[in-house]
Protein backbone atom coordinates (compact mmCIF):
# COMPACT_ATOMS: atom_id res chain seq x y z
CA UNK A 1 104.33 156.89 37.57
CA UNK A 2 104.89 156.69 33.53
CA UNK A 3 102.69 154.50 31.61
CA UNK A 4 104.82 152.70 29.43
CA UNK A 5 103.31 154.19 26.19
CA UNK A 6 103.74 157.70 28.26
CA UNK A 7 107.34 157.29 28.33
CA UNK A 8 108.05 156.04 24.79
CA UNK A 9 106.17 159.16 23.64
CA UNK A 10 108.29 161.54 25.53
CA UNK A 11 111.65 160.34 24.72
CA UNK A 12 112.96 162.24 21.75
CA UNK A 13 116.21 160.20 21.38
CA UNK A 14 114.52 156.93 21.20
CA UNK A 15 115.94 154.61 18.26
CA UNK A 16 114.24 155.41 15.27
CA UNK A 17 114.37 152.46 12.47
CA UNK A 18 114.62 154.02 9.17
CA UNK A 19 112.14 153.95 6.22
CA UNK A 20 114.02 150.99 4.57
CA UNK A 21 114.46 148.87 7.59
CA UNK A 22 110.52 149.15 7.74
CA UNK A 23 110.20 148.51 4.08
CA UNK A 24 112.26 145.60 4.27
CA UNK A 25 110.90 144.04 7.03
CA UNK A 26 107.30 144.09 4.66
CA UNK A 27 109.34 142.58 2.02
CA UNK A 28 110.48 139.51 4.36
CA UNK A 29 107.01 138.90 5.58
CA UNK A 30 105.46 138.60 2.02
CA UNK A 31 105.90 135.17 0.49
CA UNK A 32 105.19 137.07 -2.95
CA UNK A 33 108.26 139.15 -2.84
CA UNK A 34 111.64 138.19 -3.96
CA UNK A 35 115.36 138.83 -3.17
CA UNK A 36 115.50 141.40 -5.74
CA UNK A 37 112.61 143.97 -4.35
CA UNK A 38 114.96 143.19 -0.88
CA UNK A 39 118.23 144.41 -3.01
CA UNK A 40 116.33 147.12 -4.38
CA UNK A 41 115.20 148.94 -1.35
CA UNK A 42 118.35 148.39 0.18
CA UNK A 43 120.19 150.00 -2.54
CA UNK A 44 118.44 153.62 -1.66
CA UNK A 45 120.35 153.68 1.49
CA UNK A 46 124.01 153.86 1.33
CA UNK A 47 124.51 153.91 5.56
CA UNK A 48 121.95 149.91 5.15
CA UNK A 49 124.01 148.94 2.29
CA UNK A 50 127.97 149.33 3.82
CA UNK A 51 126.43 147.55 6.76
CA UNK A 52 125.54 144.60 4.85
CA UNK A 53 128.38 144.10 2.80
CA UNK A 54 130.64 144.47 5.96
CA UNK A 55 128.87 141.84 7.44
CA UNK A 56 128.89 139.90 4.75
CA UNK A 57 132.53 139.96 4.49
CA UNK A 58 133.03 139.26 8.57
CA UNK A 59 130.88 136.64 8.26
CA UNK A 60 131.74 134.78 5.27
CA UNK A 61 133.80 131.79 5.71
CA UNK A 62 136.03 132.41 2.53
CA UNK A 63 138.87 134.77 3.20
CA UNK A 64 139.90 134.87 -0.45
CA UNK A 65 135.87 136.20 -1.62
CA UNK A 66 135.14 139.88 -0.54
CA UNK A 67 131.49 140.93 -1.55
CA UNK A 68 130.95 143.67 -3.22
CA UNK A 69 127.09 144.03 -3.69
CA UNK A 70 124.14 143.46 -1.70
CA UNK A 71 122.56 140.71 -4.41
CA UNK A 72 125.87 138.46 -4.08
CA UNK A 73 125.53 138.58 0.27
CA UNK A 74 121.63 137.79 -0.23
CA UNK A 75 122.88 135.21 -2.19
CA UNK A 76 125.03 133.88 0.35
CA UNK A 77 123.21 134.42 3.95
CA UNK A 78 119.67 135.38 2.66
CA UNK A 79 117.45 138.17 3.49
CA UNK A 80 116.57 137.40 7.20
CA UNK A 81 120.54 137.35 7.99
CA UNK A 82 121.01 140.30 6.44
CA UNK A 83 117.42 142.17 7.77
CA UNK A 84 118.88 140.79 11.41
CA UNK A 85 122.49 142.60 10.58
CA UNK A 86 121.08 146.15 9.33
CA UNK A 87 118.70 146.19 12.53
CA UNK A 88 121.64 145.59 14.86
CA UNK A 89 123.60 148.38 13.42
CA UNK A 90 120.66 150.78 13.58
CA UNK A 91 120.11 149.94 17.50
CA UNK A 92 124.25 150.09 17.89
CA UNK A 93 124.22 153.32 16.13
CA UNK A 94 121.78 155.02 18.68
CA UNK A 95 123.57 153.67 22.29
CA UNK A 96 124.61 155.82 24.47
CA UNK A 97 128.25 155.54 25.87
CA UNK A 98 126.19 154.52 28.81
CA UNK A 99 122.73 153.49 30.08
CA UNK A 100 120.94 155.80 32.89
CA UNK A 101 119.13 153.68 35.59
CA UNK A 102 120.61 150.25 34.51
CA UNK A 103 124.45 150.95 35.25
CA UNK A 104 125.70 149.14 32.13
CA UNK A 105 128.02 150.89 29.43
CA UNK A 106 126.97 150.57 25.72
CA UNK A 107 129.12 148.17 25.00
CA UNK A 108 128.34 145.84 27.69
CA UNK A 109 124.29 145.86 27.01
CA UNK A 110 124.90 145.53 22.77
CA UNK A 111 127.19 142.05 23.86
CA UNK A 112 124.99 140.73 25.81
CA UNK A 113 122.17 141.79 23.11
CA UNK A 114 124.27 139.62 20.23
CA UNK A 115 124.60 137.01 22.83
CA UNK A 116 120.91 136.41 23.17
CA UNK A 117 120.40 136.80 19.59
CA UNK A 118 122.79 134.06 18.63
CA UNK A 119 121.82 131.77 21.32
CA UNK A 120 118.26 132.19 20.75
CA UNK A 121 118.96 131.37 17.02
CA UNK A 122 120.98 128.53 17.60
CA UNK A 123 117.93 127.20 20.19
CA UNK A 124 115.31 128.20 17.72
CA UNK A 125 117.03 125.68 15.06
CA UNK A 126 117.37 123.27 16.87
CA UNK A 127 114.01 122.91 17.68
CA UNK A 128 112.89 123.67 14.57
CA UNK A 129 110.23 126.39 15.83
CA UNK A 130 107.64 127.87 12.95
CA UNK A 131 108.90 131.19 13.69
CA UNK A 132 112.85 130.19 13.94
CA UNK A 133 113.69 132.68 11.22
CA UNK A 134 112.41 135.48 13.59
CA UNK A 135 115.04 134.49 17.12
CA UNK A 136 117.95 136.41 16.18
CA UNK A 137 115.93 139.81 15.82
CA UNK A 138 113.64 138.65 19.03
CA UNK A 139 116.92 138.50 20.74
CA UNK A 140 118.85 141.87 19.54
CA UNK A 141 116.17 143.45 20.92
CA UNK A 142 114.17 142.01 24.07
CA UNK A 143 116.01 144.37 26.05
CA UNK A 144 115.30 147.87 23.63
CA UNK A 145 113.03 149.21 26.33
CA UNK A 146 116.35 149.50 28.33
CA UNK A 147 117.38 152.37 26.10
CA UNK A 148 114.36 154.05 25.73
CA UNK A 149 113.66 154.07 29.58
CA UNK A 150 117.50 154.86 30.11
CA UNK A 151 117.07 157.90 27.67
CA UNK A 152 114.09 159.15 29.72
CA UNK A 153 116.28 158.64 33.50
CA UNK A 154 119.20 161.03 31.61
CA UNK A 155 116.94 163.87 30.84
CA UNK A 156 114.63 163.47 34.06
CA UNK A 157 117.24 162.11 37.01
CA UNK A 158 120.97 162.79 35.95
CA UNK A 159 122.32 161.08 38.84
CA UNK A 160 120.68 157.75 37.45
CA UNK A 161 123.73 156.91 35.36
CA UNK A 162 125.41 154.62 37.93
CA UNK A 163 122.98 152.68 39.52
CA UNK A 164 120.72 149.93 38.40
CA UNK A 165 117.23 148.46 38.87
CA UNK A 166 117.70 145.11 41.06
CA UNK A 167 114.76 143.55 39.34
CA UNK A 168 112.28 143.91 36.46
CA UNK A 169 109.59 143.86 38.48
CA UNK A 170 111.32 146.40 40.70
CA UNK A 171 111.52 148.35 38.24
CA UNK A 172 108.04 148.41 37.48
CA UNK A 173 107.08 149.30 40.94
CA UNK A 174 109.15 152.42 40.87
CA UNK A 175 108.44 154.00 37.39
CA UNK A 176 105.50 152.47 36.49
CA UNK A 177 106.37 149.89 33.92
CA UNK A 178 109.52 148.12 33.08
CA UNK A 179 112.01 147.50 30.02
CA UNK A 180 109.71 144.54 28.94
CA UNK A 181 106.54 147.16 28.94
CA UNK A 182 108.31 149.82 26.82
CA UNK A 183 110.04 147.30 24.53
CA UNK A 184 106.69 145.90 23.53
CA UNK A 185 105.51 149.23 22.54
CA UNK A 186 108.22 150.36 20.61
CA UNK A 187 107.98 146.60 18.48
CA UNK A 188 104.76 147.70 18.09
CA UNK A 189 105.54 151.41 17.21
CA UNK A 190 107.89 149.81 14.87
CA UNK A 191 105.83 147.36 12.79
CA UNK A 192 107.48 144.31 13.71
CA UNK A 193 106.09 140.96 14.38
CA UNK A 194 103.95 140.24 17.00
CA UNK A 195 106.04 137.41 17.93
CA UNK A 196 109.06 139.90 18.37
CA UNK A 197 106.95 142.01 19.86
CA UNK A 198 105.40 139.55 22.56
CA UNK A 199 108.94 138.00 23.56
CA UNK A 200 110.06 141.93 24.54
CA UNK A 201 106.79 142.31 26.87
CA UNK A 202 106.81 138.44 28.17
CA UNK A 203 110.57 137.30 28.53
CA UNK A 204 110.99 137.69 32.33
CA UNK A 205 107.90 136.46 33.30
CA UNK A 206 106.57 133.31 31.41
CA UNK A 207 103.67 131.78 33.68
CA UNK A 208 101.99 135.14 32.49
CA UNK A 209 102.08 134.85 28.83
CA UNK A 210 98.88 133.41 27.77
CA UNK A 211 98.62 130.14 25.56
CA UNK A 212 97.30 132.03 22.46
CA UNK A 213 100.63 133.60 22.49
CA UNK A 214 103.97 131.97 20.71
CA UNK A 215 104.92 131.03 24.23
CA UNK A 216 107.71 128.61 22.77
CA UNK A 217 109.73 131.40 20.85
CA UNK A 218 108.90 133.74 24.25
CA UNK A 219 110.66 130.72 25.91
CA UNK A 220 113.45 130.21 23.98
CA UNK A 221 114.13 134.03 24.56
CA UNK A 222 113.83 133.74 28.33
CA UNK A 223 116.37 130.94 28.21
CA UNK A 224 118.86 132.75 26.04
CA UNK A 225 119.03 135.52 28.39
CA UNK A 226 119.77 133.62 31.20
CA UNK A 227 122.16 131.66 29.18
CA UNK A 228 124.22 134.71 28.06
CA UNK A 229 124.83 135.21 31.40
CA UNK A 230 125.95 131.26 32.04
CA UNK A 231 128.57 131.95 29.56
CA UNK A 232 130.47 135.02 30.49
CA UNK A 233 128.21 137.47 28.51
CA UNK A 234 125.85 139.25 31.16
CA UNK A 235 123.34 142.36 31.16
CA UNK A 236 122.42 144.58 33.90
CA UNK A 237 123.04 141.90 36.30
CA UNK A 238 119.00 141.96 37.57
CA UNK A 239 119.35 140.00 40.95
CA UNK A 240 118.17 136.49 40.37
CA UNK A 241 118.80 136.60 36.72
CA UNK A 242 118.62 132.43 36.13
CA UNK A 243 116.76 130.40 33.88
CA UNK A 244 112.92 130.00 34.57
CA UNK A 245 112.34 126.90 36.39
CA UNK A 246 109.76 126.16 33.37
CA UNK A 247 111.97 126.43 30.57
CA UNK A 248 114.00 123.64 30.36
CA UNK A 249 111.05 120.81 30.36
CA UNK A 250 108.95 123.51 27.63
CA UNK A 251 112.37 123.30 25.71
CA UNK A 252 113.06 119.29 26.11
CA UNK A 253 116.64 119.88 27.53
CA UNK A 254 118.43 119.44 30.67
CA UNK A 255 120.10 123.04 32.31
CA UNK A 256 122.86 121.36 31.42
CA UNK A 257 122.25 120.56 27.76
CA UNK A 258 121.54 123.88 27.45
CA UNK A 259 123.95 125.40 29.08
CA UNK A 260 126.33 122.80 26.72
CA UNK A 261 124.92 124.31 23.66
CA UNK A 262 125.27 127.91 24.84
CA UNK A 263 129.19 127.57 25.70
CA UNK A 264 129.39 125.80 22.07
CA UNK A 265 128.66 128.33 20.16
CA UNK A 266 130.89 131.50 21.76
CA UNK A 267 132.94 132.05 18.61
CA UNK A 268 129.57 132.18 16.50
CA UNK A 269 128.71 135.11 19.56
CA UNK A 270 132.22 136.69 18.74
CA UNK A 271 131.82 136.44 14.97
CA UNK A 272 128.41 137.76 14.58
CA UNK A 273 129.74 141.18 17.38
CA UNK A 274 132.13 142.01 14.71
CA UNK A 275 129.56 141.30 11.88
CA UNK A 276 127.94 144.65 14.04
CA UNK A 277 130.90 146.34 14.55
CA UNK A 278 132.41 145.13 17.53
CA UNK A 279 135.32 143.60 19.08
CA UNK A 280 135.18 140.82 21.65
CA UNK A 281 137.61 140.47 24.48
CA UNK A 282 137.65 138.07 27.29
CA UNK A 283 138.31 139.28 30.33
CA UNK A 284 139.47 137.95 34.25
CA UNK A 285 136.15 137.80 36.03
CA UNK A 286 133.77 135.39 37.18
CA UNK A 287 129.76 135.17 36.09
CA UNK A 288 127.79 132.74 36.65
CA UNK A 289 128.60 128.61 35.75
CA UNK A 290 131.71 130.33 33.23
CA UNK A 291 134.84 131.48 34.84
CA UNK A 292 135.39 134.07 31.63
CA UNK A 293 133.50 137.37 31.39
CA UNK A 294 133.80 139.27 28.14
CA UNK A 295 133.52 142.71 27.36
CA UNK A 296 133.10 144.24 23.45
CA UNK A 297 134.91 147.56 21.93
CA UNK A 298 133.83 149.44 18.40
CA UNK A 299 136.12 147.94 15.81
């Protein structure tokens, strides 16, 4: 059995955010700092900086504009877009071409990741949470403990590369924690909110999150998940992977409203994959209430 702060400690491959990424995420949570200390920072890393400005040019709705510095995209999207952008391509950066233990190929786990994100976003907005601005990032990663866990099956059980873990709490059982364990530890190991870092630990099971927690962001994520699924972008495929019975009443929408606003807001999904450096494709299959699957390739 591997305690889940056992297992981040022993995987040397594990996703490492660098020193600006941590810097900047200081700079976004003090009200005191400005778009400039955000620019500067980001300026002293060349790798943070060509991520931006691609994104900022998929993104932008103005074909004829191409931005050439990081003050004129902060301009344009702000520093939280930008923040959610340079942590994506961090996380992409470190995937393996596939995932030991869950059965799922890079590309398949970081589209279903940008799924989340952008639903949970969307969701966020819409209901105007306190923490809205923090959804995307709570969405990129509520599944990091995949990798790090994944990381430790390839060293420890080779065979482990086509098979998967039917559920979370499966999962648990057999190694002594699950994905939702290890990715709380590494949000803590990595400084980041302790909203972010309660959505990773509580998303699959919401009747235990206690009240003191932001239970409505933990929530949203728990519904975007199952969502990404509903539309043709799925995971690991956990057996039973469906919306909580509890979330659409916490949320104030139907399944169907929700579902509604998920399927609305596929090209946004598309658009923000190539913002990371991916390709979308749709694909014959069937998954869930959508009759179109999709599958992602490095642009």
């Amino acid at each position: 059995m591997f305690p889940a702060h056992i297992m981040l400690e022993g995987i040397e491959l594990l996703p490492i955010l660098p020193e600006a990424l941590t810097r900047l995420s200081l700079i976004i949570k003090d009200n005191a700092a400005s778009a400039d200390d955000f620019v500067k920072v980001t300026q002293l890393d060349p790798v943070l900086t060509a991520c931006m400005l691609h994104a900022a040019n998929t993104l932008s709705a103005d074909e004829t504009k191409s931005f050439t510095n990081v003050t004129e995209a902060v301009e344009q999207f702000g520093m939280q877009k930008l923040y959610d952008v340079a942590v994506g391509s961090t996380i992409r950066r470190s995937l393996p071409a596939r995932i030991p233990g869950y059965g799922i190929s890079a590309e398949k786990y970081w589209i279903h990741s940008i799924a989340v994100a952008t639903i949970a976003d969307q969701l966020a907005r819409k209901l105007e949470l306190k923490n809205a601005d923090l959804a995307f990032t709570a969405g990129l990663l509520h599944d990091i403990g995949q990798i790090v866990i994944g990381n430790f099956l390839g060293h420890a059980m080779p065979d482990a590369n086509w098979w998967t873990f039917d559920t979370p709490a499966k999962e648990r059982a057999l190694l002594g924690c699950n994905h939702c364990d290890v990715g709380y530890e590494i949000a803590v190991k990595w400084n980041l909110p302790k909203t972010i870092q309660d959505c990773s630990r509580w998303h699959h099971e919401l009747t235990k999150a206690s009240e003191d927690l932001d239970t409505n962001m933990i929530t949203v994520i728990n519904a975007a998940d199952a969502l990404a699924y509903m539309i043709g972008f799925p995971g690991v495929n956990y057996v039973g992977e469906v919306l909580a019975k509890e979330a659409p009443s916490r949320l104030g929408f139907s399944t169907k409203e929700l579902y509604q606003l998920a399927n609305d807001i596929k090209q946004t999904i598309e658009k923000n994959a190539a913002a990371s450096g991916m390709a979308v494709f749709p694909v014959d299959a069937s998954s869930g209430y959508s009759n179109t699957t999709y599958t992602a390739r490095l642009r």
